[in-house]
Protein backbone atom coordinates (compact mmCIF):
# COMPACT_ATOMS: atom_id res chain seq x y z
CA UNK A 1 51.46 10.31 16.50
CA UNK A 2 48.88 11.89 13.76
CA UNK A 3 48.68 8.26 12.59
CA UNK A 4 47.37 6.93 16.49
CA UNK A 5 45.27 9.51 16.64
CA UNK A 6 43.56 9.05 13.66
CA UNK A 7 43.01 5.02 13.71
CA UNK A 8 41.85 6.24 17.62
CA UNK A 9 39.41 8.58 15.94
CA UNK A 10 37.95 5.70 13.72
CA UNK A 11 38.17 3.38 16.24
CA UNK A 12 35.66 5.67 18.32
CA UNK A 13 33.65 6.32 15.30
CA UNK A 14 32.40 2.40 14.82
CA UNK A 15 32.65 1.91 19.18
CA UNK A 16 29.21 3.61 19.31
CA UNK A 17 27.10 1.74 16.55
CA UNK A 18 28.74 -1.44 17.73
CA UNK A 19 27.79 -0.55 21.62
CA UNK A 20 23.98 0.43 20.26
CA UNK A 21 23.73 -2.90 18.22
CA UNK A 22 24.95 -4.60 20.78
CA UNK A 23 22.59 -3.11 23.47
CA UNK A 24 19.77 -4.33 21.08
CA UNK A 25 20.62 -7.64 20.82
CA UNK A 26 21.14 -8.10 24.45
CA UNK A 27 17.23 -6.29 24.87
CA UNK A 28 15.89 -8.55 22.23
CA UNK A 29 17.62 -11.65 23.66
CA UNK A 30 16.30 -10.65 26.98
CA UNK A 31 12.97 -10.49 26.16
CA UNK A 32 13.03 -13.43 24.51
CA UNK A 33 14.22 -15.42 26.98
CA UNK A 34 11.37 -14.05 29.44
CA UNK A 35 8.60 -14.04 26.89
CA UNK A 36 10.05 -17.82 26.16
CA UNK A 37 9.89 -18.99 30.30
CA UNK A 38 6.60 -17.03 30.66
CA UNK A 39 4.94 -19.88 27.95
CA UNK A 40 6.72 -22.57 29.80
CA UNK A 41 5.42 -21.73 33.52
CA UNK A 42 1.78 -21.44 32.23
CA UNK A 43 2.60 -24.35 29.86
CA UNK A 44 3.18 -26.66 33.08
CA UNK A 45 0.74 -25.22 35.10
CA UNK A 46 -2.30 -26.16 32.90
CA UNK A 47 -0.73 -30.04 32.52
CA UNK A 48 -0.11 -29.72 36.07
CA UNK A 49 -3.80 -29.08 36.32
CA UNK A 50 -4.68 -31.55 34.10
CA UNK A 51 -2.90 -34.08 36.46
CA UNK A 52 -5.49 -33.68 39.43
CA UNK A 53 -8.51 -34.33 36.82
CA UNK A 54 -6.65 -37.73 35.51
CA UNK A 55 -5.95 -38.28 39.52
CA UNK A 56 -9.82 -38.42 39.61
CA UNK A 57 -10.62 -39.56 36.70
CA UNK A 58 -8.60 -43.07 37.43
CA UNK A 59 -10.53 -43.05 40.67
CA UNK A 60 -13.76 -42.52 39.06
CA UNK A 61 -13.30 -45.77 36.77
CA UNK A 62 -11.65 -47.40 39.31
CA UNK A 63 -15.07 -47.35 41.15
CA UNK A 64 -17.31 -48.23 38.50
CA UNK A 65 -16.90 -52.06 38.06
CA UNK A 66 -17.17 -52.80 41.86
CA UNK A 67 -20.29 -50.44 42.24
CA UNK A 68 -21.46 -52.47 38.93
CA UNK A 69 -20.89 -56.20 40.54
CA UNK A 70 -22.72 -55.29 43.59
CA UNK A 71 -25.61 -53.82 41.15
CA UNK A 72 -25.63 -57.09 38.96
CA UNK A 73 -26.50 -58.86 41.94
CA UNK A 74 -29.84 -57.22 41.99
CA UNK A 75 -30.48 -56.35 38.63
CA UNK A 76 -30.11 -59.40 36.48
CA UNK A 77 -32.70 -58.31 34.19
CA UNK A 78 -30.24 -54.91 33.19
CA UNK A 79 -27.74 -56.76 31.54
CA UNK A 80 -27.70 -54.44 28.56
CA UNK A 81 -27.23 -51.56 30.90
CA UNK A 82 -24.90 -52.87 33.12
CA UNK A 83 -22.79 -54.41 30.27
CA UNK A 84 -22.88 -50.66 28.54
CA UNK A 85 -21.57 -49.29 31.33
CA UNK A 86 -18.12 -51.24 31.65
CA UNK A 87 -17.85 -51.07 27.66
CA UNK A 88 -17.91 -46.64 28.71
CA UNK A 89 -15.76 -47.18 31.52
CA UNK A 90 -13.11 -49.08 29.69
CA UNK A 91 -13.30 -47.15 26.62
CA UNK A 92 -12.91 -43.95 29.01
CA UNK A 93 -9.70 -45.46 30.98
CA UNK A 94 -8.49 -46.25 27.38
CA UNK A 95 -8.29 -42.60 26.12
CA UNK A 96 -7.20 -41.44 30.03
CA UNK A 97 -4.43 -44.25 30.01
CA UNK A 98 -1.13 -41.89 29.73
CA UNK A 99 -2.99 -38.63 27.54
CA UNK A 100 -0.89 -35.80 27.69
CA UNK A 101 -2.98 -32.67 27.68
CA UNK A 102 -1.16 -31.70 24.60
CA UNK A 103 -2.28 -34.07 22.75
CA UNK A 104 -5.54 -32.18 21.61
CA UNK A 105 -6.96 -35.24 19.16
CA UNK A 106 -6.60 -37.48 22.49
CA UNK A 107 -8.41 -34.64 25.02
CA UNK A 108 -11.18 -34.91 22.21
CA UNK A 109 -10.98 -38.20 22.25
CA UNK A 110 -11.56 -38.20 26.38
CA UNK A 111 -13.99 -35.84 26.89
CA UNK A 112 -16.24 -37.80 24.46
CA UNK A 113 -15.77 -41.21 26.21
CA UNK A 114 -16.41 -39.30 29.53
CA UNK A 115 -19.55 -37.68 28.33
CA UNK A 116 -20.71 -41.04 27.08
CA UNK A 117 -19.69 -42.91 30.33
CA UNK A 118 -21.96 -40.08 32.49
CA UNK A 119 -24.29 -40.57 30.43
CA UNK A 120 -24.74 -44.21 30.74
CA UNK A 121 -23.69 -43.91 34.36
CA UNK A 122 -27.01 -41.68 34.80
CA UNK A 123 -28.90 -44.04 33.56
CA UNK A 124 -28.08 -46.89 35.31
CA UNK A 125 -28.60 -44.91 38.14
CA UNK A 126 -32.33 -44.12 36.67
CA UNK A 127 -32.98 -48.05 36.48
CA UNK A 128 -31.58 -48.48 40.22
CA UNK A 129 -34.76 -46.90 41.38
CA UNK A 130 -37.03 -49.65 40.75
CA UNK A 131 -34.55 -51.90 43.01
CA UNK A 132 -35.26 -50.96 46.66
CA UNK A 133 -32.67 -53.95 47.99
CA UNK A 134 -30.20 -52.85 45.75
CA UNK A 135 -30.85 -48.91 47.11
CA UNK A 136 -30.68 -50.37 51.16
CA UNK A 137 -27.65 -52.13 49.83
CA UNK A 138 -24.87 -50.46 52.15
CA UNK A 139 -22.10 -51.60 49.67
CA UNK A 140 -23.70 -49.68 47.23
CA UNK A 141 -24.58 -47.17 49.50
CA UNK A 142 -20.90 -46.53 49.84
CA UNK A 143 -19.40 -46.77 46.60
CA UNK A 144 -22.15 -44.45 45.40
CA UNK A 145 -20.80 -41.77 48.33
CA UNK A 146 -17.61 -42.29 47.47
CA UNK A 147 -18.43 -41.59 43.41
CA UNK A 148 -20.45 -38.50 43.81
CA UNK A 149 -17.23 -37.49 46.09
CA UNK A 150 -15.28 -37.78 43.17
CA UNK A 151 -17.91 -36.72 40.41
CA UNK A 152 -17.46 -33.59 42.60
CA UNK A 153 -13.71 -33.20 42.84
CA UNK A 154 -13.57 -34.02 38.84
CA UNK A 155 -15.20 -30.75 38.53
CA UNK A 156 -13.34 -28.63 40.56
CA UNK A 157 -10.71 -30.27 39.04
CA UNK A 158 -11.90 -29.13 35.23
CA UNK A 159 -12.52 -25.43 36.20
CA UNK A 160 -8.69 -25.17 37.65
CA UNK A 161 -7.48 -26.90 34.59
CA UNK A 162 -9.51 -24.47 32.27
CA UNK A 163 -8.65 -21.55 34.04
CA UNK A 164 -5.07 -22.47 33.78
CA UNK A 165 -5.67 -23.52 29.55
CA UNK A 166 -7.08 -19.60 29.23
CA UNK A 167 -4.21 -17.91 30.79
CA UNK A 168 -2.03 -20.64 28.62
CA UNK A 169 -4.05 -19.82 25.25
CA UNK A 170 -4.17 -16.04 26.38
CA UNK A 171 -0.31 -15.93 26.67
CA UNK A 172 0.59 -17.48 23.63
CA UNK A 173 -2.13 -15.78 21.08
CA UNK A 174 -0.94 -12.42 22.05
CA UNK A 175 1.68 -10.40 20.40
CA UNK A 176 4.56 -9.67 21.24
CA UNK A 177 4.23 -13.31 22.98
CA UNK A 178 2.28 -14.81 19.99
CA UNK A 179 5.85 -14.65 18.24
CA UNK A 180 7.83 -16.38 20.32
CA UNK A 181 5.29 -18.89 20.79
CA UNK A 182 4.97 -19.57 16.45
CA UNK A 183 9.32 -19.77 17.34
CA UNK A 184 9.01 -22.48 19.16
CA UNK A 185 6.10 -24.35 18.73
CA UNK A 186 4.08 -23.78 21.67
CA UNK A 187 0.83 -25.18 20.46
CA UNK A 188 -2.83 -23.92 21.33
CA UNK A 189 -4.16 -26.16 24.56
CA UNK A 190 -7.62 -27.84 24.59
CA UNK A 191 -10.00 -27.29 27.28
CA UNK A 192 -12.09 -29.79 29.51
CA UNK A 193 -15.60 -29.98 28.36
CA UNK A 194 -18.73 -31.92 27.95
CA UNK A 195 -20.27 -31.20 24.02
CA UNK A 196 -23.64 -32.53 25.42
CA UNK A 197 -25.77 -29.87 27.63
CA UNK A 198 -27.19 -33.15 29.57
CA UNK A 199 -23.72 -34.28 30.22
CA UNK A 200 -23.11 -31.45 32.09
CA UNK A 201 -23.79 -32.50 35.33
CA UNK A 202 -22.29 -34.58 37.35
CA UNK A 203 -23.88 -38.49 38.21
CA UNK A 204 -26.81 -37.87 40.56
CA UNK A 205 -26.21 -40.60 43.22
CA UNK A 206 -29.60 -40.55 45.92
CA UNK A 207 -29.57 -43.70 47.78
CA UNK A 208 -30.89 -42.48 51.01
């Protein structure tokens, strides 16, 4: 009987630290696990974000080469221009084409093919002022509605996206947070923006 009582005595003892450790695991595990999902909601939100600018971004140089065929038609003599302009379009499609917003070398790699693609598209736009057909032209008059439409949704687009990249880079820079994010490789996201002050703006389409 002295013998029960005495392994029930030690038994109690180590019940205790066992029941404390355990308790700390399970907090640490806990947080964690919450720290860990809070990276991965604001991870997808910002690449969900990132989604509506490539969504106009396609449809941006999807416009460009039939807004530039109906342009050739009246400005022959801009060859140079008009033949800079595709060469930016295509080069921007080529770093769009699949880009993960992850991918921080490849966002670089898109915003300057963007910036260089409005800044070519501005001034092809400067030239189309000494075409008054080309400016009556409803064609052209359309596409360059529909472009400005989507010059403006790109950057409503671009301020969601960086909003969502700050709360992202916010999240994971911070401790306790910062930790969990070293853990498992949660890497810094890259926001949308134009190097150039001039690039800044969207295209100016006038053809009223």
């Amino acid at each position: 009987m002295f013998q029960i009582s005495s392994t029930l005595a030690s038994l109690s003892g180590w019940l205790v630290p066992l029941l404390v450790v355990g308790s700390l695991v399970a907090l640490v595990l806990f947080f964690t696990v919450g720290q860990y999902n809070g990276l991965v909601k604001l991870r997808n939100r910002f690449r969900n974000a990132f989604a509506q600018i490539d969504v106009q971004l396609k449809r941006r140089h999807d416009l460009i080469p039939n807004l530039i065929e109906t342009a050739r038609k009246y400005m022959a003599h801009e060859k140079e221009t008009l033949e800079a302009v595709i060469q930016a379009r295509n080069a921007a499609e080529s770093a769009r084409s699949g880009l993960s917003p992850d991918n921080s070398g490849g966002m670089e790699k898109l915003m300057k093919a963007e910036g260089g693609l409005t800044s070519v598209m501005g001034r092809l736009f400067a030239l189309s002022e000494a075409y008054p057909d080309l400016r009556s032209n409803e064609n052209m008059k359309q596409l360059s509605e529909e472009l400005t439409s989507t010059e403006n949704k790109v950057a409503f687009a671009r301020q969601g996206y960086n909003d969502a990249v700050m709360h992202y880079n916010n999240k994971r820079e911070v401790f306790p947070s910062s930790v969990i994010a070293g853990m498992f490789n949660f890497g810094p996201a890259v926001m949308f923006e134009v190097a150039d002050e001039s690039e800044r703006e969207s295209v100016k389409v006038d053809f009223d």
